[in-house]
N, C-alpha and C. Protein backbone atom coordinates (compact mmCIF):
# COMPACT_ATOMS: atom_id res chain seq x y z
N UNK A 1 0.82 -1.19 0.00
CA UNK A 1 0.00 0.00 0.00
C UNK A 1 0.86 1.26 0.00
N UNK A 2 1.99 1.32 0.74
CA UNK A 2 3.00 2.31 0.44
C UNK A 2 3.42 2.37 -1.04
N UNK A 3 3.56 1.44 -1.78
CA UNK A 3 4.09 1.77 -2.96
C UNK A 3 2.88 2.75 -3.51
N UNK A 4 2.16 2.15 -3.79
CA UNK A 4 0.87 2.83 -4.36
C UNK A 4 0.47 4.24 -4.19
N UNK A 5 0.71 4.62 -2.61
CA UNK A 5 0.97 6.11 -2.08
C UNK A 5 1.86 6.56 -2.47
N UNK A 6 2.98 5.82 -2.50
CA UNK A 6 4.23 7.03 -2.99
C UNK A 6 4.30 6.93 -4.39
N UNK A 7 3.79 6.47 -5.30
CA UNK A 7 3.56 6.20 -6.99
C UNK A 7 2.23 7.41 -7.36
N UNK A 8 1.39 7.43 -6.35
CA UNK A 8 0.42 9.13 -6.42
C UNK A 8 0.78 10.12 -6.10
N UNK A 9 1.58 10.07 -4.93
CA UNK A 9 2.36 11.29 -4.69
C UNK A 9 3.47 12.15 -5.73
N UNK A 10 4.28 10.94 -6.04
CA UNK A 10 5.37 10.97 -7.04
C UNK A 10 4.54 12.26 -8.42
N UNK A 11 3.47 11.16 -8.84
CA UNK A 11 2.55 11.70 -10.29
C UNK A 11 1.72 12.74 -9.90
N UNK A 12 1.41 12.88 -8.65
CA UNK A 12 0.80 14.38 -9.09
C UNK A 12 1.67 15.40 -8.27
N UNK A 13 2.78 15.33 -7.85
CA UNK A 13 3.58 15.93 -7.75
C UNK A 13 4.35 16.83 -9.01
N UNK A 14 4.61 15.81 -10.26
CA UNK A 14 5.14 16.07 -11.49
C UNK A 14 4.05 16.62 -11.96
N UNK A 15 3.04 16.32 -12.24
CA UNK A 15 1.59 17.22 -12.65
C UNK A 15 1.38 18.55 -12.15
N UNK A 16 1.92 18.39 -11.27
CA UNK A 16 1.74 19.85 -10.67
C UNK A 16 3.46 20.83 -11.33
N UNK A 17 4.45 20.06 -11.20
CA UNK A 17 5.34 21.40 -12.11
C UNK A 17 5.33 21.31 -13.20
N UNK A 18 4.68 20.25 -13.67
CA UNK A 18 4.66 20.36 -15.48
C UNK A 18 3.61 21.24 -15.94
N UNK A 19 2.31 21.53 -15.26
CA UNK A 19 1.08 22.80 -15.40
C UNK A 19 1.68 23.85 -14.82
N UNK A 20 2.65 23.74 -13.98
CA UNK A 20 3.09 25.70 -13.45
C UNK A 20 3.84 25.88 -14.73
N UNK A 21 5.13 25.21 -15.49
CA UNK A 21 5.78 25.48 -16.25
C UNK A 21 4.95 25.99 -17.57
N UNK A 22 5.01 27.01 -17.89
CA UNK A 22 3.82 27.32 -19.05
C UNK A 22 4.86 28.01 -20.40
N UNK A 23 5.91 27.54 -20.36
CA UNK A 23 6.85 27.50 -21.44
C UNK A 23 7.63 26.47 -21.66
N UNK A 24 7.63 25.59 -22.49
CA UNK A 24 8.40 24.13 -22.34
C UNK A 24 8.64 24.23 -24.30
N UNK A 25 8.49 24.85 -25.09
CA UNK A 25 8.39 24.83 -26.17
C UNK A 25 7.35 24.10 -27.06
N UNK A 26 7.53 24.36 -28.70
CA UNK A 26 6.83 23.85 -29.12
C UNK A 26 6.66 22.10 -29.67
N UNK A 27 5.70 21.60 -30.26
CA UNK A 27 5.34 20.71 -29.76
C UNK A 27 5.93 20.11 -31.40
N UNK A 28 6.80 18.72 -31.26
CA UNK A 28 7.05 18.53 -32.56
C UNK A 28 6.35 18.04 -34.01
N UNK A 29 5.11 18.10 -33.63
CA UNK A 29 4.10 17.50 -34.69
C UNK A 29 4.08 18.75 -35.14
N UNK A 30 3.67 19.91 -35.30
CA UNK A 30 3.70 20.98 -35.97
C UNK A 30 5.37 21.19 -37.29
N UNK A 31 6.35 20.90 -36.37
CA UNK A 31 7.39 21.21 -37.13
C UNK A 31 7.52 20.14 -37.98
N UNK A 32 6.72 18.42 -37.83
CA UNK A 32 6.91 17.57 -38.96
C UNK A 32 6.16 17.25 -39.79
N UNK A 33 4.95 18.45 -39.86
CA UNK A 33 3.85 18.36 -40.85
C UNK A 33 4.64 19.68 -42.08
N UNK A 34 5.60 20.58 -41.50
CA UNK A 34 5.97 21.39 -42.27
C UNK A 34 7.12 21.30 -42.71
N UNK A 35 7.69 19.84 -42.09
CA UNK A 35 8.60 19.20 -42.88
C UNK A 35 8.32 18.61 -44.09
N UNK A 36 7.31 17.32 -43.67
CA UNK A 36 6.64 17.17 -44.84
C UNK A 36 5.87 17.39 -45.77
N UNK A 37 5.63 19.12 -45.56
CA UNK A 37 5.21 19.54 -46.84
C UNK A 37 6.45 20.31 -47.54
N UNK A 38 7.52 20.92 -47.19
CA UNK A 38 8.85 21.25 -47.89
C UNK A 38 9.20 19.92 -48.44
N UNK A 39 9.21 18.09 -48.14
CA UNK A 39 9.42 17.53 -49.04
C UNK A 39 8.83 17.34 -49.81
N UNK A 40 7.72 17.30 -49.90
CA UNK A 40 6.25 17.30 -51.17
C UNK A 40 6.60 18.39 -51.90
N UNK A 41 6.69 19.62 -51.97
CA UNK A 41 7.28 20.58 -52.60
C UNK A 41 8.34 20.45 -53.22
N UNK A 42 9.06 20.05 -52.67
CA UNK A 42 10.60 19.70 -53.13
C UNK A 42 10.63 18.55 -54.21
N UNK A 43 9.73 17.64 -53.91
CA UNK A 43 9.58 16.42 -54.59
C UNK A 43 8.45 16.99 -56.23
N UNK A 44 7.93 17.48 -55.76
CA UNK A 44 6.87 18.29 -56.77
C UNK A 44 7.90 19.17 -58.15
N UNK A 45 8.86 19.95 -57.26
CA UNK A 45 9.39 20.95 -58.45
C UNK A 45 10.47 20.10 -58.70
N UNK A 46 11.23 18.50 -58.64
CA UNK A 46 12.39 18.19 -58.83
C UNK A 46 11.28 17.20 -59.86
N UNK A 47 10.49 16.58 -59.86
CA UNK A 47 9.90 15.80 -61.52
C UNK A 47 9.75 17.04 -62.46
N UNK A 48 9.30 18.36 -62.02
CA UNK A 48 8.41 19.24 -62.58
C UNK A 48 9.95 19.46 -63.46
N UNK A 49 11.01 19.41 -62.72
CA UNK A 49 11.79 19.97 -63.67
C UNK A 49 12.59 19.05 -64.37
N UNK A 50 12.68 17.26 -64.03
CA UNK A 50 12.90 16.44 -64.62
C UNK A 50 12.27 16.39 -66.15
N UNK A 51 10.78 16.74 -66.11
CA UNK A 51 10.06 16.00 -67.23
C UNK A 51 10.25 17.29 -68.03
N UNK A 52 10.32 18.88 -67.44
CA UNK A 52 10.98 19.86 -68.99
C UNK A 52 12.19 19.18 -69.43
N UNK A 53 13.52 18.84 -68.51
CA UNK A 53 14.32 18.71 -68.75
C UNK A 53 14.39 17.60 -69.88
N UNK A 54 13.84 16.10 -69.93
CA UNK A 54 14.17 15.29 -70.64
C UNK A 54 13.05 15.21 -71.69
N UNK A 55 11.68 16.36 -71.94
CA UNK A 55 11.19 16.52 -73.49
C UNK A 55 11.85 17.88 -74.29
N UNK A 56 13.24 18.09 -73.29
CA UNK A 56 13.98 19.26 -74.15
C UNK A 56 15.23 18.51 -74.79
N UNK A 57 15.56 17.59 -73.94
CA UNK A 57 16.51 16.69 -74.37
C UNK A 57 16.08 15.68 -75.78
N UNK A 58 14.60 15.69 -75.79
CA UNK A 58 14.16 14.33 -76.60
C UNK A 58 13.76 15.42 -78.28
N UNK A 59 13.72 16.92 -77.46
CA UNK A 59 13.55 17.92 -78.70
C UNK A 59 14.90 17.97 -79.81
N UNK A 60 16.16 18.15 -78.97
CA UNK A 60 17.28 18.07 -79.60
C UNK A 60 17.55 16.96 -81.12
N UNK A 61 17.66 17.85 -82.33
CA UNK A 61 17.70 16.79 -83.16
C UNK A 61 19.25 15.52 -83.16
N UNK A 62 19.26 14.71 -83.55
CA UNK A 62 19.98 13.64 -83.71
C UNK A 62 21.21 13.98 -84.53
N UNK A 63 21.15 14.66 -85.72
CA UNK A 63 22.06 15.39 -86.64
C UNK A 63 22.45 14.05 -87.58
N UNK A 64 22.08 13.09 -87.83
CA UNK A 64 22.21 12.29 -88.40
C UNK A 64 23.44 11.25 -88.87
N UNK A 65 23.66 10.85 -87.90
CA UNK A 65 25.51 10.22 -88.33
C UNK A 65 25.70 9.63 -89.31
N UNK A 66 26.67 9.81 -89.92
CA UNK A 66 26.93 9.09 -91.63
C UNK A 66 27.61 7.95 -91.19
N UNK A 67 26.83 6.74 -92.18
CA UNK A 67 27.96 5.42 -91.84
C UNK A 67 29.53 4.98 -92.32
C-alpha cells in the first residue's frame, strides 16, 4: 500500500510542475507536418523539372551520323 501512495504522490507531484511550467516549447508535430510539406514541394518541383528537362533533351535533333 505504500508503494501505491508514494507512486500518487510521485505523479501528481510532477503534474503539478509540469502545469506551473507554461513555457516548455513547441510541440514537434507541428514542425513535422511542415517538414513534410517542404518535401512534397521539393519532390513536386524536382519531376516538374525532370520531365521539362528530358522533353527538351528528346527535342534536340539527332544530326544524323553518316555510316
Amino acid at each position: 500500500m505504500h508503494l501505491i501512495a508514494y507512486l500518487h504522490i510521485a505523479l501528481t507531484t510532477r503534474l503539478t510542475e509540469l502545469r506551473r511550467d507554461g513555457e516548455r516549447g513547441d510541440s514537434p508535430v507541428p514542425t513535422a507536418v511542415i517538414i513534410a510539406g517542404l518535401v512534397t514541394v521539393a519532390m513536386a518541383v524536382t519531376a516538374l523539372a525532370l520531365t521539362k528537362a528530358n522533353s527538351w533533351m528528346n527535342a534536340i535533333p539527332d544530326g544524323g551520323s553518316k555510316p
